[in-house]
C-alpha atoms as a PDB file:
ATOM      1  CA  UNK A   1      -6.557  20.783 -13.675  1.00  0.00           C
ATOM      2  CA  UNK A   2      -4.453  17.634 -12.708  1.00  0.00           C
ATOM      3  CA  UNK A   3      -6.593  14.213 -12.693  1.00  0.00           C
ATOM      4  CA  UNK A   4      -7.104  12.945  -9.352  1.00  0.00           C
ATOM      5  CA  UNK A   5      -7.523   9.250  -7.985  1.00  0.00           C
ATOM      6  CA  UNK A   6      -8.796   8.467  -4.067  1.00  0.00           C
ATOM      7  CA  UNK A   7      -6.868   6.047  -2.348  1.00  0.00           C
ATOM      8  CA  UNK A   8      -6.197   4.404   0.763  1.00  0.00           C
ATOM      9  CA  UNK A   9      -3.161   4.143   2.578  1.00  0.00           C
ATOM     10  CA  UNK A  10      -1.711   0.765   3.250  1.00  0.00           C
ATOM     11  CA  UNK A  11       1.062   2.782   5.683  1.00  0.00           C
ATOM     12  CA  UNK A  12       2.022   5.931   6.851  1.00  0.00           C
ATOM     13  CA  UNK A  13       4.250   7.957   4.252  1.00  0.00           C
ATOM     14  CA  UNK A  14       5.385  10.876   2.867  1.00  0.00           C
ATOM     15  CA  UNK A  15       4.329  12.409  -0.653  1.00  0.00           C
ATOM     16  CA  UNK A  16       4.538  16.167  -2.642  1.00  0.00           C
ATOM     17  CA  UNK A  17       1.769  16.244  -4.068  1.00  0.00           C
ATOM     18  CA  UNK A  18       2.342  19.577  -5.439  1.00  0.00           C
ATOM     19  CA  UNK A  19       5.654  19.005  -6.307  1.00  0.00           C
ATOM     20  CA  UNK A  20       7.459  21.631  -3.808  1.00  0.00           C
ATOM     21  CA  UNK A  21       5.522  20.831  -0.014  1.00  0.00           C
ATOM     22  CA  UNK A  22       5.924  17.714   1.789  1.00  0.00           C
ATOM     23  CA  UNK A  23       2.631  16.212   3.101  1.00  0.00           C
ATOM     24  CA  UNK A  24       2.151  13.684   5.353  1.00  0.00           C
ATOM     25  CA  UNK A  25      -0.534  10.645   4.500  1.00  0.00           C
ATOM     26  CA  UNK A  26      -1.963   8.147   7.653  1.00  0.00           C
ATOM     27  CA  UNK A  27      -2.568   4.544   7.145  1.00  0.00           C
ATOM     28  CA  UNK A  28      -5.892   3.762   7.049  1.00  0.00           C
ATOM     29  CA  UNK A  29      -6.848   7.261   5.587  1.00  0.00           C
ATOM     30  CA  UNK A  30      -8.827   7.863   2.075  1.00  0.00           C
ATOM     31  CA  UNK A  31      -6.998  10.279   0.445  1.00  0.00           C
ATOM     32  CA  UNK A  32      -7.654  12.344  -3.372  1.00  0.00           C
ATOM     33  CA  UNK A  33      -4.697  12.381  -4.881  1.00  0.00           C
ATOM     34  CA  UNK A  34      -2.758  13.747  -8.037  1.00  0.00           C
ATOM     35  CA  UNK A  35      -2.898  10.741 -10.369  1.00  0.00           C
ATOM     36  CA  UNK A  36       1.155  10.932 -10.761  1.00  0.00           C
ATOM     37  CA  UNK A  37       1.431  10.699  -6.912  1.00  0.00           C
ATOM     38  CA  UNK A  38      -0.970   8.410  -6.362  1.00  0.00           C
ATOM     39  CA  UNK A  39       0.632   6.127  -9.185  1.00  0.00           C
ATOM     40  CA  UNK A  40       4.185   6.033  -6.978  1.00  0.00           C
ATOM     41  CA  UNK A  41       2.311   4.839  -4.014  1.00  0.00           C
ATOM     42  CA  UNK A  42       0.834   2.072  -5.773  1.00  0.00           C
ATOM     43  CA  UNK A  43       4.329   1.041  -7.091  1.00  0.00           C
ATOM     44  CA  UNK A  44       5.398   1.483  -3.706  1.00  0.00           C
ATOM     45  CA  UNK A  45       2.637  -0.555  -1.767  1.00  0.00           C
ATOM     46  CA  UNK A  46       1.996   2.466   0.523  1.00  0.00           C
ATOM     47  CA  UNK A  47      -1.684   2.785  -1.118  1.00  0.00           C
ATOM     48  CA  UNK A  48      -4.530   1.396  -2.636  1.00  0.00           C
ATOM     49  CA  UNK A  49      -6.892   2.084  -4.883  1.00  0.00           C
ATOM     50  CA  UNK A  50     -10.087   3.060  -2.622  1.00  0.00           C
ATOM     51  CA  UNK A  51     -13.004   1.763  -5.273  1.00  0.00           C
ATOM     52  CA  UNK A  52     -10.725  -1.163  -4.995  1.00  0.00           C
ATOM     53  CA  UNK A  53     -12.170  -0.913  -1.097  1.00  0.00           C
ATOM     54  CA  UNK A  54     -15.473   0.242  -1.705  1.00  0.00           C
ATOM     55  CA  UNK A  55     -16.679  -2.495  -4.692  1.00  0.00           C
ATOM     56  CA  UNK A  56     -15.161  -5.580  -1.671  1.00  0.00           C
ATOM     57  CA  UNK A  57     -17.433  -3.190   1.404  1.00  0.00           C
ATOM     58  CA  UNK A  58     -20.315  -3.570  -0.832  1.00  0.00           C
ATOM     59  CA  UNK A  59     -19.558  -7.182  -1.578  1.00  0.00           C
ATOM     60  CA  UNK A  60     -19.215  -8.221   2.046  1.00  0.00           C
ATOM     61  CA  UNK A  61     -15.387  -9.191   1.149  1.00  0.00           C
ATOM     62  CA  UNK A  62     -13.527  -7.129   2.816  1.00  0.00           C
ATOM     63  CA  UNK A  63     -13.206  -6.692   6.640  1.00  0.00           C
ATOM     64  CA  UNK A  64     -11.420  -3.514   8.984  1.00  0.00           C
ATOM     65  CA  UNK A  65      -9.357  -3.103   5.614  1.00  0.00           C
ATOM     66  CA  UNK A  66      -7.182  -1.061   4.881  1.00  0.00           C
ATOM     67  CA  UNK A  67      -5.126  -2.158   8.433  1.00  0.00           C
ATOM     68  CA  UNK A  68      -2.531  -3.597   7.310  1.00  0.00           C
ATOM     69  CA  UNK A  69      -1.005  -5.874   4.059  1.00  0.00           C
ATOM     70  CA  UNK A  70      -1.616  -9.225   5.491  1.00  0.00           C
ATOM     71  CA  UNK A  71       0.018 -10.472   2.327  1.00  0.00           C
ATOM     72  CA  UNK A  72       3.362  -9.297   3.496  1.00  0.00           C
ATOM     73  CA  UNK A  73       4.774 -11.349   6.297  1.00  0.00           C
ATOM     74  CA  UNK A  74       6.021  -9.466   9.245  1.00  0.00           C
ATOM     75  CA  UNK A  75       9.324  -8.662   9.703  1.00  0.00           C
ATOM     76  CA  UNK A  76      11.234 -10.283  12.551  1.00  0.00           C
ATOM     77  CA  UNK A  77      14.680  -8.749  11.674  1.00  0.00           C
ATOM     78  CA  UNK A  78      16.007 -12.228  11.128  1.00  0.00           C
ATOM     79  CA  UNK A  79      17.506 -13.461   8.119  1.00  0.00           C
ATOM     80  CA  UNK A  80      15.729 -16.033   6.427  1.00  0.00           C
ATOM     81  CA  UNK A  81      17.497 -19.345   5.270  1.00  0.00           C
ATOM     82  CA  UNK A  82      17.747 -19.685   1.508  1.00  0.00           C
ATOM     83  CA  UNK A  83      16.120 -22.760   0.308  1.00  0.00           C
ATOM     84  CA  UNK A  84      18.458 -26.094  -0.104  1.00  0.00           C
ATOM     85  CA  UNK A  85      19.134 -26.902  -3.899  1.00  0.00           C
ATOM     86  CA  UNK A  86      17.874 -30.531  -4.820  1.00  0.00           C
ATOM     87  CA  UNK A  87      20.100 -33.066  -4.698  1.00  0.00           C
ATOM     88  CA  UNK A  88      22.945 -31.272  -2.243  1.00  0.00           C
ATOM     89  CA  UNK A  89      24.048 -31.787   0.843  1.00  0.00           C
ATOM     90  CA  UNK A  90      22.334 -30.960   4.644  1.00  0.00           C
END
């Protein structure tokens, strides 16, 4: 049998966790995962660890997680202005 880790989703995505049928996973959802799938979601910041979730609950730390990654700024579809090198011209 295939280790398994519970996570949460940080957004709505797509896995196989079974290597052949596509699955659909909800933000916001605890999920137990095959630890290979649940690794690439991790890499791919679609998921979090759920003890990760559970240890902050218990702590008090953590509040309506997982909604969103307010670490990430929104996207506006702008482009953002590269920073001005020291010493050059406005």
């Amino acid at each position: 049998m295939q280790a398994t880790i519970k996570v949460v989703m940080l957004k709505d995505d797509e896995g196989y966790p079974n290597g052949h049928t596509p699955v659909k996973y909800e933000k916001g959802k605890e999920y137990d995962l095959p630890e290979s799938l649940a690794l690439s979601f991790f890499q791919t910041k679609s998921a979090d660890p759920a003890e990760a979730y559970k240890a902050a609950e218990a702590k008090g730390e953590v509040q309506n997680a997982p909604e969103g990654d307010e670490t990430q700024p929104e996207a506006t579809g702008e482009p953002k202005s590269a920073p001005k090198a020291k010493g050059g011209k406005k």
